[in-house]
Each structure stands twice: as C-alpha cells, then as structure tokens.
PDB file of N, CA and C in Angstrom:
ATOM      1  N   UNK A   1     -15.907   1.681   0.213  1.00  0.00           N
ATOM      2  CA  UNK A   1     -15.017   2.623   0.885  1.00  0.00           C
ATOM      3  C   UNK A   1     -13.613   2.413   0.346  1.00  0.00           C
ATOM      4  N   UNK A   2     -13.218   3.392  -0.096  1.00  0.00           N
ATOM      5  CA  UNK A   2     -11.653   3.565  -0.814  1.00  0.00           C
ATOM      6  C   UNK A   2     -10.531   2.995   0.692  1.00  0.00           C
ATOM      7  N   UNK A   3      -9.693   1.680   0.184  1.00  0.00           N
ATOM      8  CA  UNK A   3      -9.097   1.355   1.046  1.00  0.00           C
ATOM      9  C   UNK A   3      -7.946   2.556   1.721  1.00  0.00           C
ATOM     10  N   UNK A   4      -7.475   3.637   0.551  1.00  0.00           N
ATOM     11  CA  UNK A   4      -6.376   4.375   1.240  1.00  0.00           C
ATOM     12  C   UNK A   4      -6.959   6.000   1.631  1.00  0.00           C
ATOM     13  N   UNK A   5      -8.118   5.923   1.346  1.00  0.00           N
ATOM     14  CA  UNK A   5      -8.778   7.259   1.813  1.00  0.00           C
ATOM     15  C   UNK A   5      -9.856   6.765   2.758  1.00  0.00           C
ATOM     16  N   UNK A   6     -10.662   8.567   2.797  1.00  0.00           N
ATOM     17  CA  UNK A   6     -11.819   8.576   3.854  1.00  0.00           C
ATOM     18  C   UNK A   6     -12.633   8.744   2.952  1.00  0.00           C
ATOM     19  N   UNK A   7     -13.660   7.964   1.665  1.00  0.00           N
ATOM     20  CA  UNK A   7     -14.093   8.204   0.908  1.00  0.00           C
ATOM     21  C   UNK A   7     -15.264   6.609   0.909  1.00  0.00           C
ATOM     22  N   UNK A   8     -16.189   7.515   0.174  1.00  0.00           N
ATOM     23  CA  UNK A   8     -17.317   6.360   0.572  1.00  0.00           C
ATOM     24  C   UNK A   8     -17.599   6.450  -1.611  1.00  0.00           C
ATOM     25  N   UNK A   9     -17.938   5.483  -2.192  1.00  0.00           N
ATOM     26  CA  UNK A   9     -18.613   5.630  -3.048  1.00  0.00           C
ATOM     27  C   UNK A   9     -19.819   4.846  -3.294  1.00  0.00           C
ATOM     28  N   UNK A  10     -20.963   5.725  -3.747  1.00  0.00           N
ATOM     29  CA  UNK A  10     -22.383   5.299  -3.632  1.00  0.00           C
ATOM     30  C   UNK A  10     -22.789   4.809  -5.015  1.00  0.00           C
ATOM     31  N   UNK A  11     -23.150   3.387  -5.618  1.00  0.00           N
ATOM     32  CA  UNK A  11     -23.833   3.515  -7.058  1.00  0.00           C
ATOM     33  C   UNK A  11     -25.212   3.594  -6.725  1.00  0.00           C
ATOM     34  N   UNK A  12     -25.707   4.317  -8.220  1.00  0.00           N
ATOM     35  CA  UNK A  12     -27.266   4.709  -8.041  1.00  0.00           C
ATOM     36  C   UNK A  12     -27.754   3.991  -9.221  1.00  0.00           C
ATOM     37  N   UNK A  13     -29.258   3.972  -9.157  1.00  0.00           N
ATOM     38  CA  UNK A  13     -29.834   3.711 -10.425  1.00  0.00           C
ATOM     39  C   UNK A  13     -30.497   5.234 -11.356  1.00  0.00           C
ATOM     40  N   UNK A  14     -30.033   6.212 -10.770  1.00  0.00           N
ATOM     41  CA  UNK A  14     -30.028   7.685 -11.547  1.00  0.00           C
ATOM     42  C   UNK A  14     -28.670   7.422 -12.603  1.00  0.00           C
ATOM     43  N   UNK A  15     -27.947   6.357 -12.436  1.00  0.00           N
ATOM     44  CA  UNK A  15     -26.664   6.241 -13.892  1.00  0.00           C
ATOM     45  C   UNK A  15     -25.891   7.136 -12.960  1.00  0.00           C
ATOM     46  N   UNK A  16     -25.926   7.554 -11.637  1.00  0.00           N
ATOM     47  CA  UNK A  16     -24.443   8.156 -10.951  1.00  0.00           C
ATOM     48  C   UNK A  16     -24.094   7.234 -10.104  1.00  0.00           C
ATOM     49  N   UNK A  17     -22.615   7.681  -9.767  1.00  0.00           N
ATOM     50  CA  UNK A  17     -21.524   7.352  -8.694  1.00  0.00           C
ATOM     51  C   UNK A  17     -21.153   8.553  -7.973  1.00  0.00           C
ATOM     52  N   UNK A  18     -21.847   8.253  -6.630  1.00  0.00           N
ATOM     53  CA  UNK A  18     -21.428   9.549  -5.964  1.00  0.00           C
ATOM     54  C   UNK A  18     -20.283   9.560  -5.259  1.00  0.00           C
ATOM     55  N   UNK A  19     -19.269  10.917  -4.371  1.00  0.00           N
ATOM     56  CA  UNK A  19     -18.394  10.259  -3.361  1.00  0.00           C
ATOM     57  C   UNK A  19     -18.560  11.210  -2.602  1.00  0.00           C
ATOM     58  N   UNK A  20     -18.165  10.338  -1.546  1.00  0.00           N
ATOM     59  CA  UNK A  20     -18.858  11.109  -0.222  1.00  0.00           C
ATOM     60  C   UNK A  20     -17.306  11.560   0.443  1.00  0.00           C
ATOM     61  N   UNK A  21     -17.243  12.490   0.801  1.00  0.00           N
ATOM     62  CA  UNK A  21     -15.919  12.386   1.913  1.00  0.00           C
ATOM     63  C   UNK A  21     -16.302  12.076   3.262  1.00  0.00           C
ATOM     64  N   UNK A  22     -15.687  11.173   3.938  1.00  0.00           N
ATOM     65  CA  UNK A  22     -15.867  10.464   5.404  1.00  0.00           C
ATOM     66  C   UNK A  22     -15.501  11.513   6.587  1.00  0.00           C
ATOM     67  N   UNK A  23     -14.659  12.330   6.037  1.00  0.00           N
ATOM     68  CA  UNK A  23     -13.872  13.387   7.074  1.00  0.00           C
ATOM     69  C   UNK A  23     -14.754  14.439   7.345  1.00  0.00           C
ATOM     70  N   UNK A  24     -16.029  14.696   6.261  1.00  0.00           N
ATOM     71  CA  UNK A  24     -16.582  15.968   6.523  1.00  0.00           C
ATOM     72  C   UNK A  24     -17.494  15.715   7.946  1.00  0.00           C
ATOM     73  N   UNK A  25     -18.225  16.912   8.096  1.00  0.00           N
ATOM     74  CA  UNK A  25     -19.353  16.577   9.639  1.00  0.00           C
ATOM     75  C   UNK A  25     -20.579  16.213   9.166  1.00  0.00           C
ATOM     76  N   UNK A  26     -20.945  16.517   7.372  1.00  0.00           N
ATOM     77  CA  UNK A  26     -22.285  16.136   7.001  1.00  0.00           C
ATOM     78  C   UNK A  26     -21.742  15.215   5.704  1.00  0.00           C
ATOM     79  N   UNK A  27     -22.768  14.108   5.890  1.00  0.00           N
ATOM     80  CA  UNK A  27     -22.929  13.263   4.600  1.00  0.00           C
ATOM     81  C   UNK A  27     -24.201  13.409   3.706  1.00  0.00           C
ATOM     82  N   UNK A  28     -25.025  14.582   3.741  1.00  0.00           N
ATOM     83  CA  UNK A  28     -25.874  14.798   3.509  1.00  0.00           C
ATOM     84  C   UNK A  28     -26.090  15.446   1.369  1.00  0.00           C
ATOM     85  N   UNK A  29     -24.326  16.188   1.283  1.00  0.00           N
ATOM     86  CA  UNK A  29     -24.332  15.731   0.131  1.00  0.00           C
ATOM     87  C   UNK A  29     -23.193  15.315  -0.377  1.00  0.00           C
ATOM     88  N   UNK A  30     -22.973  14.667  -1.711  1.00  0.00           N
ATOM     89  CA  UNK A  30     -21.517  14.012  -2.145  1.00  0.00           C
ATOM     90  C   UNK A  30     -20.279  15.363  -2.821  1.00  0.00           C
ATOM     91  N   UNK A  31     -19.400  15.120  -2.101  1.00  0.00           N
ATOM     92  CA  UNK A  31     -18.493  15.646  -2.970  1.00  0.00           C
ATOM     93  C   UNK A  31     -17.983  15.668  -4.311  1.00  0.00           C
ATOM     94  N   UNK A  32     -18.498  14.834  -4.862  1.00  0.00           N
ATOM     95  CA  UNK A  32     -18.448  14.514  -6.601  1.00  0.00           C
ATOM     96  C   UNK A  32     -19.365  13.429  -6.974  1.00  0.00           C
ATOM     97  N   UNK A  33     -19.430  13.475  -8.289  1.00  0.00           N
ATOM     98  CA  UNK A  33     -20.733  12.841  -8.818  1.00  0.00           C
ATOM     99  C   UNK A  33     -19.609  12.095 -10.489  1.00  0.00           C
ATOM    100  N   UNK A  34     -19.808  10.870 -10.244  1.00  0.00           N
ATOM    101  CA  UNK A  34     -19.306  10.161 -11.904  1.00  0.00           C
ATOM    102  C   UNK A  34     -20.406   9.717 -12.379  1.00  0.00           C
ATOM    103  N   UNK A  35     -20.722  10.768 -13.609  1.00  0.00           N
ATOM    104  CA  UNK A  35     -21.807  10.156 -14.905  1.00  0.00           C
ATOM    105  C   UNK A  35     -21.740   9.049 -15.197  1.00  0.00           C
ATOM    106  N   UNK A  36     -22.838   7.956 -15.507  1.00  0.00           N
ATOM    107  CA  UNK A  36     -22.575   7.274 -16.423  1.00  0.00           C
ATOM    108  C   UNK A  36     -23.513   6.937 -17.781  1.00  0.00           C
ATOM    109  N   UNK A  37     -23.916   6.584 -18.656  1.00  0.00           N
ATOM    110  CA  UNK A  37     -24.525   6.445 -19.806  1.00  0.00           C
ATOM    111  C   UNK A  37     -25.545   5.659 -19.524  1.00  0.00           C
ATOM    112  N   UNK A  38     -25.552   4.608 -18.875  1.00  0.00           N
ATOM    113  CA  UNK A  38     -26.242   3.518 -18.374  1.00  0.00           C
ATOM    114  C   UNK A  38     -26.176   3.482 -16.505  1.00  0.00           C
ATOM    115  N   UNK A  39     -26.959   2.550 -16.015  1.00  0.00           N
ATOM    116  CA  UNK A  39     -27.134   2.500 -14.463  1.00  0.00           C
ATOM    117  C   UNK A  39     -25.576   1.401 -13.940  1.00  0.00           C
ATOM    118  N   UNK A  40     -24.821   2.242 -13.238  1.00  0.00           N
ATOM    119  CA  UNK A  40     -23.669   1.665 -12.706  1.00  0.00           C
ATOM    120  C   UNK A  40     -24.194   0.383 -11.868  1.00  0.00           C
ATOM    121  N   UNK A  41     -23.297  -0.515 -12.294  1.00  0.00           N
ATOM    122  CA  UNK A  41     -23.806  -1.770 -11.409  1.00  0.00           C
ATOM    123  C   UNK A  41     -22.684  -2.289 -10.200  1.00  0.00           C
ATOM    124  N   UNK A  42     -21.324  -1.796 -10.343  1.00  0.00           N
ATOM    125  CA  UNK A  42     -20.355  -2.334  -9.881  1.00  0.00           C
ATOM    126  C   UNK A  42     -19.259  -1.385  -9.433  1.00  0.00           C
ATOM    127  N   UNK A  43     -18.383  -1.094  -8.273  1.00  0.00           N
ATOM    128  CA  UNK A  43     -17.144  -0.461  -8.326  1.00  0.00           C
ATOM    129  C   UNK A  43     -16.082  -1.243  -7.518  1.00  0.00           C
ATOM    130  N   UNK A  44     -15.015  -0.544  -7.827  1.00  0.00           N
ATOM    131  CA  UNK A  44     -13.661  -1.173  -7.323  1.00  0.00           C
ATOM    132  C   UNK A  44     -12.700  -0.104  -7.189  1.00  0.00           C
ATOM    133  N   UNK A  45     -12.496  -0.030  -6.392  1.00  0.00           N
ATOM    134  CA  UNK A  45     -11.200   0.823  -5.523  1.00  0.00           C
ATOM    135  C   UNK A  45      -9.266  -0.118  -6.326  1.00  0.00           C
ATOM    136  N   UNK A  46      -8.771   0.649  -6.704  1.00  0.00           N
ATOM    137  CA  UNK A  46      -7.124   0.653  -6.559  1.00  0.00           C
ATOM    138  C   UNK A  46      -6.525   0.259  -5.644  1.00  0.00           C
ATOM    139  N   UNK A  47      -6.079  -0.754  -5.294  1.00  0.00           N
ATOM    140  CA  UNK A  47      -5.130  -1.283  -4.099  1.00  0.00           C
ATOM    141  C   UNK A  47      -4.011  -0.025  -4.283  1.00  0.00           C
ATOM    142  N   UNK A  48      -2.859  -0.019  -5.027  1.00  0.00           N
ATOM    143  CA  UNK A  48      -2.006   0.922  -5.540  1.00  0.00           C
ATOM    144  C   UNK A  48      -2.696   2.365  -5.673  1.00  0.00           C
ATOM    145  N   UNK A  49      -3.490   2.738  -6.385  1.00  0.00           N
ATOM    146  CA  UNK A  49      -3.338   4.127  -7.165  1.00  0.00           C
ATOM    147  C   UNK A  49      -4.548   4.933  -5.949  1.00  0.00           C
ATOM    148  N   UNK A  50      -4.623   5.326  -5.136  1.00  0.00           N
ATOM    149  CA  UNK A  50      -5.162   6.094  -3.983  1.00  0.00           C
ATOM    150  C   UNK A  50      -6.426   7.325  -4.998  1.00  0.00           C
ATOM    151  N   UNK A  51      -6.088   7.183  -5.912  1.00  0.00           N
ATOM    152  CA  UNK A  51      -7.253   8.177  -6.969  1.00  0.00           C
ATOM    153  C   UNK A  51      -8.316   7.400  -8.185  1.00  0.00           C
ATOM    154  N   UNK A  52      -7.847   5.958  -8.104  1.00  0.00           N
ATOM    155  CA  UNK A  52      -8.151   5.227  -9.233  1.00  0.00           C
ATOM    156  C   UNK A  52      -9.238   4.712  -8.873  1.00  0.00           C
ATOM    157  N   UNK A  53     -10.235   4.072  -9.246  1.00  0.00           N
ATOM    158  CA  UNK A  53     -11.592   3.731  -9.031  1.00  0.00           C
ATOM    159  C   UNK A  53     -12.125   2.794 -10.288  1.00  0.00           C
ATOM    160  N   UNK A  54     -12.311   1.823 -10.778  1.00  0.00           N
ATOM    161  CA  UNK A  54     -13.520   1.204 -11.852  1.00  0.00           C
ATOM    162  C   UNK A  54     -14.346   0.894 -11.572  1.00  0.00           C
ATOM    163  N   UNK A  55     -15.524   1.042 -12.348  1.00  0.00           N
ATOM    164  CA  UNK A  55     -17.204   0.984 -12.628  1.00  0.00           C
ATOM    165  C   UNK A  55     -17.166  -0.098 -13.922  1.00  0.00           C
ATOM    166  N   UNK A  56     -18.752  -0.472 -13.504  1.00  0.00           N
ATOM    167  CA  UNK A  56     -18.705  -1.416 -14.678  1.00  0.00           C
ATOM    168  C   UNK A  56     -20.469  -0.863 -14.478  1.00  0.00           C
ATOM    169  N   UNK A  57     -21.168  -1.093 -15.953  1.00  0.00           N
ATOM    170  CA  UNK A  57     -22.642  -1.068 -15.802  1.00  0.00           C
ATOM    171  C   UNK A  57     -22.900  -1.705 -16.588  1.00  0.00           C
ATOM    172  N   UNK A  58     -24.210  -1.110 -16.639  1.00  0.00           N
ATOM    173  CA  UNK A  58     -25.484  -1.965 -17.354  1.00  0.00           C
ATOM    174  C   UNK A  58     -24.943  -1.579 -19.135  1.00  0.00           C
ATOM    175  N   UNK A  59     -24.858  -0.830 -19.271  1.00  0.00           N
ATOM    176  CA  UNK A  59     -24.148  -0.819 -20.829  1.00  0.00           C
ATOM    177  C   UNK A  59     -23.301  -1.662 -21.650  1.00  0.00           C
ATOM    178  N   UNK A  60     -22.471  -2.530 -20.952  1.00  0.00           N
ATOM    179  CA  UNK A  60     -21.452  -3.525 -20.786  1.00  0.00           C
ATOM    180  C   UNK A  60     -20.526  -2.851 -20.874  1.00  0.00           C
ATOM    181  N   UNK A  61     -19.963  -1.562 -20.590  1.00  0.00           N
ATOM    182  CA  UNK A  61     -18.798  -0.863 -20.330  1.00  0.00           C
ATOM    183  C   UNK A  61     -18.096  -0.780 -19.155  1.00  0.00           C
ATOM    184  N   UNK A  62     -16.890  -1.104 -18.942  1.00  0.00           N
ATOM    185  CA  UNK A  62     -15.914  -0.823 -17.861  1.00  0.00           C
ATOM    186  C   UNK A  62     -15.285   0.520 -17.697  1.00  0.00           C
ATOM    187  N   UNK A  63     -15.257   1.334 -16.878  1.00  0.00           N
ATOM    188  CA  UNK A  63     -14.644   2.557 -17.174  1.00  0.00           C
ATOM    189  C   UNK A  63     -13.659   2.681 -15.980  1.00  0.00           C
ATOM    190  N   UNK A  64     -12.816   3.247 -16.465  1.00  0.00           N
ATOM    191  CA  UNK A  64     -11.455   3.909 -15.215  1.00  0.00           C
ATOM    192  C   UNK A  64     -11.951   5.088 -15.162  1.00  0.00           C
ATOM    193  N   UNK A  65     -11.795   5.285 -13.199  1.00  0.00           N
ATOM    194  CA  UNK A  65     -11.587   7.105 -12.739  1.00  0.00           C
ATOM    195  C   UNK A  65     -10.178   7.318 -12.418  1.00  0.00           C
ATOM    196  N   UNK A  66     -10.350   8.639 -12.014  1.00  0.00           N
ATOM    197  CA  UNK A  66      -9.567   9.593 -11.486  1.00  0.00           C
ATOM    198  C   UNK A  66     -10.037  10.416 -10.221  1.00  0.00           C
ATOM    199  N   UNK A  67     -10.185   9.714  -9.119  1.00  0.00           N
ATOM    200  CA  UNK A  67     -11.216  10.747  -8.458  1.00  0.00           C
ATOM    201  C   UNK A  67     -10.902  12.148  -8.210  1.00  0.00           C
ATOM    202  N   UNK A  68      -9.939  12.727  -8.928  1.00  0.00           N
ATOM    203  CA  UNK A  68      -9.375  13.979  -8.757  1.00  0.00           C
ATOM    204  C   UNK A  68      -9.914  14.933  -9.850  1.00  0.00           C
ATOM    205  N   UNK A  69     -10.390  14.190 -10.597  1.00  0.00           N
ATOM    206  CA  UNK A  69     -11.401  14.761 -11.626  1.00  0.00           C
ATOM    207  C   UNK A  69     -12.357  14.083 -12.225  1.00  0.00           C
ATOM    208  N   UNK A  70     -13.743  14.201 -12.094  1.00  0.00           N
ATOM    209  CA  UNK A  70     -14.683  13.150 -12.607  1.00  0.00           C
ATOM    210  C   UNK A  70     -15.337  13.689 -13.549  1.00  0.00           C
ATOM    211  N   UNK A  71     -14.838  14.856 -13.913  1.00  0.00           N
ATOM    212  CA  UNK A  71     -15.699  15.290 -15.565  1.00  0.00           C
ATOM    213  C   UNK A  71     -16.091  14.138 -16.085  1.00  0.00           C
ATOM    214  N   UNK A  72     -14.942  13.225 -16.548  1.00  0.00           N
ATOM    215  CA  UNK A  72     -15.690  12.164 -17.406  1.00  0.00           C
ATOM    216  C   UNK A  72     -14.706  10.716 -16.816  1.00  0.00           C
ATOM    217  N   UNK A  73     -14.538   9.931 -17.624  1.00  0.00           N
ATOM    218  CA  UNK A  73     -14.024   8.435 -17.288  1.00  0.00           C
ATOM    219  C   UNK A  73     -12.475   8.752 -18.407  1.00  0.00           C
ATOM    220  N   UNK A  74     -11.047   8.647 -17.319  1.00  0.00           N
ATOM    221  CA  UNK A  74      -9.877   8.375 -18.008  1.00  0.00           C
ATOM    222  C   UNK A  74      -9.869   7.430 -19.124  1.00  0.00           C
ATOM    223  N   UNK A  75     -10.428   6.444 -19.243  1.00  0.00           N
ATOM    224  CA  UNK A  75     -10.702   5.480 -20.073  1.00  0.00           C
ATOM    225  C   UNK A  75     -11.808   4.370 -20.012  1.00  0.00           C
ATOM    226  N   UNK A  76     -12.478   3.833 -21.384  1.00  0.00           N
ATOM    227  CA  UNK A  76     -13.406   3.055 -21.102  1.00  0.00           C
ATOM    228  C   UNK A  76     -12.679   1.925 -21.940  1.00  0.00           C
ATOM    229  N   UNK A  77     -13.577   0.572 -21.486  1.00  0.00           N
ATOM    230  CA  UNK A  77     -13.515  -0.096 -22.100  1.00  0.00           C
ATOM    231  C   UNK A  77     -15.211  -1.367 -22.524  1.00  0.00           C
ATOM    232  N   UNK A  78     -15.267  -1.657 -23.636  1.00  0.00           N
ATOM    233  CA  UNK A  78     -16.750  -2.230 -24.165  1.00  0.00           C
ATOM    234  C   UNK A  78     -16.033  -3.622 -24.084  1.00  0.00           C
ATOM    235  N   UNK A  79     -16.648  -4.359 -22.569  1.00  0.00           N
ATOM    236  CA  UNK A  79     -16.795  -5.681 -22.635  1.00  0.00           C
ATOM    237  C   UNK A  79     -17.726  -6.553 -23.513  1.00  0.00           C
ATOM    238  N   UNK A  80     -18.593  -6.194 -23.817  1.00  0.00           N
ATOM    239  CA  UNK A  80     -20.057  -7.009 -24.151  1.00  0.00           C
ATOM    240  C   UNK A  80     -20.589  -6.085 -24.899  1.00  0.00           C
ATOM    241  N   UNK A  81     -21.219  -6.359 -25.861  1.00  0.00           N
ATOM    242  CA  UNK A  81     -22.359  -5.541 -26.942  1.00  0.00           C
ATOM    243  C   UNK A  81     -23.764  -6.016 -26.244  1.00  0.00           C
ATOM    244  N   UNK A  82     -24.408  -5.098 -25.697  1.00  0.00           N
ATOM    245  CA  UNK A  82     -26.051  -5.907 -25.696  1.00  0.00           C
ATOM    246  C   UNK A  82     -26.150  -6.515 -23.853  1.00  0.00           C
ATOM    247  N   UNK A  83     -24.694  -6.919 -22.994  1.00  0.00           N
ATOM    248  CA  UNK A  83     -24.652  -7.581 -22.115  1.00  0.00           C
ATOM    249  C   UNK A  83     -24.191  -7.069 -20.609  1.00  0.00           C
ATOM    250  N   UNK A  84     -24.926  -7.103 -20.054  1.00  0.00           N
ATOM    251  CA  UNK A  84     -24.366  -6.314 -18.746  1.00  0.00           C
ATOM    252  C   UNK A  84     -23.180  -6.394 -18.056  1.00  0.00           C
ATOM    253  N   UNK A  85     -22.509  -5.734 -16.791  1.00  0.00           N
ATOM    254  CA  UNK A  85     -21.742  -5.711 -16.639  1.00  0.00           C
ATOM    255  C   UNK A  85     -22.036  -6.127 -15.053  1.00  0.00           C
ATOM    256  N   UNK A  86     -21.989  -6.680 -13.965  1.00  0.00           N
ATOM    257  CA  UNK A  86     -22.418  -7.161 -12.743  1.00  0.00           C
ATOM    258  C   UNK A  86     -21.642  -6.967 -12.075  1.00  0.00           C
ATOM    259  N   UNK A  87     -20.611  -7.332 -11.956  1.00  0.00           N
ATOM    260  CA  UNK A  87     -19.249  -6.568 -11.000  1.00  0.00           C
ATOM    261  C   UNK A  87     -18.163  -6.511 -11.213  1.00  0.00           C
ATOM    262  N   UNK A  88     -17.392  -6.257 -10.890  1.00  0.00           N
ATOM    263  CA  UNK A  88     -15.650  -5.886 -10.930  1.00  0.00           C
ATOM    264  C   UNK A  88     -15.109  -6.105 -10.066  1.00  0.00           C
ATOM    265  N   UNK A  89     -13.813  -6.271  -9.460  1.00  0.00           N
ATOM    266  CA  UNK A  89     -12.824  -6.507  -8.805  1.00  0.00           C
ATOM    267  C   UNK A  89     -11.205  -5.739  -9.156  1.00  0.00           C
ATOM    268  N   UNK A  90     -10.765  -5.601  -8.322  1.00  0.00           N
ATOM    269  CA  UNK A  90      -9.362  -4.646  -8.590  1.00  0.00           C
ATOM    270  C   UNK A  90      -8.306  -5.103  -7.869  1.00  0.00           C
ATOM    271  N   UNK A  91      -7.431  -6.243  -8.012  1.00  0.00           N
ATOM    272  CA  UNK A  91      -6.379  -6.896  -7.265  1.00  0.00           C
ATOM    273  C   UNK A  91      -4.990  -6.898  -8.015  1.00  0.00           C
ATOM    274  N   UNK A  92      -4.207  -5.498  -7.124  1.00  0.00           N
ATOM    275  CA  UNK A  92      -2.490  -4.960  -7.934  1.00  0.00           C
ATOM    276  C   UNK A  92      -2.856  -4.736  -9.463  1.00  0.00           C
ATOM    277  N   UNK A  93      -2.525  -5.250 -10.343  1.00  0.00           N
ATOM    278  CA  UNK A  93      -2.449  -4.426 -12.038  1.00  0.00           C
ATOM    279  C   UNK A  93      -3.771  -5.006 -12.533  1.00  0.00           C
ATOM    280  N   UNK A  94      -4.314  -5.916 -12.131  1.00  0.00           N
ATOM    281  CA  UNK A  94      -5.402  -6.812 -12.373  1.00  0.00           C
ATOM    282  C   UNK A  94      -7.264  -6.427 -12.591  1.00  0.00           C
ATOM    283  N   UNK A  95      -7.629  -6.264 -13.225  1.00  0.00           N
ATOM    284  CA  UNK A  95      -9.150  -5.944 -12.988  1.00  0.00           C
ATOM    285  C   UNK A  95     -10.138  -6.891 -13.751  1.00  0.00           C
ATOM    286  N   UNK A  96     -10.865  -8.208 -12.547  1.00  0.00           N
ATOM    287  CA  UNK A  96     -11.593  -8.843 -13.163  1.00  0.00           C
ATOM    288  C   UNK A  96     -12.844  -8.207 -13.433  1.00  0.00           C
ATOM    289  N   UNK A  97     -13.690  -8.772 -14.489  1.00  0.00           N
ATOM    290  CA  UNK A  97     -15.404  -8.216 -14.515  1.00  0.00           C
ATOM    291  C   UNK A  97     -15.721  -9.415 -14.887  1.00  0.00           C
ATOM    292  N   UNK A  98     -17.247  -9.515 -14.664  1.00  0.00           N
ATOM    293  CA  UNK A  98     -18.149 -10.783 -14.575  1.00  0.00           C
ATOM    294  C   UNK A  98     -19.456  -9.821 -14.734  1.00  0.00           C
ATOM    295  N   UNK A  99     -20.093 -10.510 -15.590  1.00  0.00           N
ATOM    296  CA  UNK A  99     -21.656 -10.120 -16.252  1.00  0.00           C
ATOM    297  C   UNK A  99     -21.874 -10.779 -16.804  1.00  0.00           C
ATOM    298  N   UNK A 100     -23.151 -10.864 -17.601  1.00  0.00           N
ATOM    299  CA  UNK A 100     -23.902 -11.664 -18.517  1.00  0.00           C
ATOM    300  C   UNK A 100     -23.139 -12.258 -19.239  1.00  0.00           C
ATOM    301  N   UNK A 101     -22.067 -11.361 -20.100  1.00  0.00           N
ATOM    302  CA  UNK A 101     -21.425 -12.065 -21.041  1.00  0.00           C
ATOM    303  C   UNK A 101     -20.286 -12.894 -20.801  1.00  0.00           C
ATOM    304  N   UNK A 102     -20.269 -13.100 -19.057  1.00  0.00           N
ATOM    305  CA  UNK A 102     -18.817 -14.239 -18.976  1.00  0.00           C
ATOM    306  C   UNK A 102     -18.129 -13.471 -17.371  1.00  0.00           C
ATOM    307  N   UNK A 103     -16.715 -13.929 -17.917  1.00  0.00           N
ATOM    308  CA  UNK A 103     -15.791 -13.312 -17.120  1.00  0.00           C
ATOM    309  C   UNK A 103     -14.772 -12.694 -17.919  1.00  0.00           C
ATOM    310  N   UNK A 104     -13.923 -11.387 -17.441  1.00  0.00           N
ATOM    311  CA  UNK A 104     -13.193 -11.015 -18.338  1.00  0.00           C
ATOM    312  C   UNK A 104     -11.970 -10.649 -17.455  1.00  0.00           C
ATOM    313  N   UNK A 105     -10.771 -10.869 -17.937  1.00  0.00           N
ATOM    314  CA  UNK A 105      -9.355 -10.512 -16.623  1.00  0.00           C
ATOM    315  C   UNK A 105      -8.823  -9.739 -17.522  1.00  0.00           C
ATOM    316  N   UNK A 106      -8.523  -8.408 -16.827  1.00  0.00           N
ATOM    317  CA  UNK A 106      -7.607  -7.431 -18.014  1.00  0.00           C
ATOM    318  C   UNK A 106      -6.718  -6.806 -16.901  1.00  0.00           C
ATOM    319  N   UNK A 107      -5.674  -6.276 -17.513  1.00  0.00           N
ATOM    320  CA  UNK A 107      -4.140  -6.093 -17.395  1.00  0.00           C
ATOM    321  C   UNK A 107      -4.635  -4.098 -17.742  1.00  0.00           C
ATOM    322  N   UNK A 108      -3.912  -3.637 -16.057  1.00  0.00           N
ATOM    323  CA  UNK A 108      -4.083  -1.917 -16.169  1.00  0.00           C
ATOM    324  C   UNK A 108      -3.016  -1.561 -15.788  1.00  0.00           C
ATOM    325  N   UNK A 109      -2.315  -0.668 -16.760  1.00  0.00           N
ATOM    326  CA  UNK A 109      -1.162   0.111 -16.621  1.00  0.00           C
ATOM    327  C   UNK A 109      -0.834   0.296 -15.041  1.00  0.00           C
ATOM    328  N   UNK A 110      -0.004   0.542 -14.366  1.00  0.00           N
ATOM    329  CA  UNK A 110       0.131   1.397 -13.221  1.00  0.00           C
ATOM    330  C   UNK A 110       0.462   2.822 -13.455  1.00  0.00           C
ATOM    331  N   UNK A 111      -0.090   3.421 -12.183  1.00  0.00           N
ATOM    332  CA  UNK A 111       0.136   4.517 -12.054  1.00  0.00           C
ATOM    333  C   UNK A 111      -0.471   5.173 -11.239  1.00  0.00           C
ATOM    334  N   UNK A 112      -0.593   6.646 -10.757  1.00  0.00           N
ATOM    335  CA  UNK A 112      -1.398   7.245  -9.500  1.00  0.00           C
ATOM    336  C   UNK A 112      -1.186   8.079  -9.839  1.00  0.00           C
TER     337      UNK A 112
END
C-alpha cells in the first residue's frame, strides 16, 4: 500500500503489477496494470515522490514507475545477468535490492 495514497499494489506471477485504487466501492478490477518481461518479485513505494514505485524481478532487473503512466518503466536498471531479483526497499534517495546475486544500494535522483 502506497504510504501517501489510497493505492494497493498487487505482484503476480502473470509478469504484472496491478493497482488497485482503495477509494473506489469495487476492488474487483485494477486501475492499472505494469508489464513486466519476467515474473515481478518485489515492490517499493517512494517515501518522497507520491507517483514513484520500484519493482525488481525474476529477470534481475530493477525498474522505476510513474504511476501516472504505466505504459512502460521510466527507467530500468540490470542488476544481475542470469540472477534474480528478491526484493527491494525504498528509504529517501536510497533503493536497496537483494537477490541471488548479493545486495545492491543505489542512489535515485529526486523528484515527483
């Protein structure tokens, strides 16, 4: 659940990220859907950016949203060749990931 909204996000093993809005009267379907290439394993909500969101999956890719548009991912990034991606974390500019291939701490622009 997005700490500064009414927003739920669901990972699947269909390779989506759904989002639900909390405010509506039915949760029956999602208000947006984020593709991914591989089965999402992980998300993390923006302390700061109220639209920002990262995924991490089975691909070993990290990707940044926008939940204001989920055509595709603002940016990715390839942690691991070959190595999964298990979870993420999102604390102020900070975004750890941890998977197969380790731990990784990376440094994200601000913004909203």
């Amino acid at each position: 659940i997005s700490p500064h909204q009414n927003v739920l996000l669901a990972a699947s093993t269909d390779r989506t990220v759904s989002i639900f809005d909390l405010r509506a009267s039915s949760l029956s379907s999602s208000t947006g859907i984020m593709m991914h290439p591989a089965t999402p394993s992980s998300i993390a909500t923006s302390e700061t950016g109220i639209h920002q969101v990262v995924t991490g999956s089975y691909d070993g890719v990290a990707r940044l949203w926008d939940l204001r548009s989920t055509k595709g991912a603002v940016t990715s990034f390839r942690v691991w060749d070959g190595m999964k991606v298990l979870a993420v974390d999102w604390a102020g500019n900070v975004v750890g990931i941890g998977g197969e291939g380790g731990m990784e701490v990376w440094r994200i622009a601000g913004g909203s």
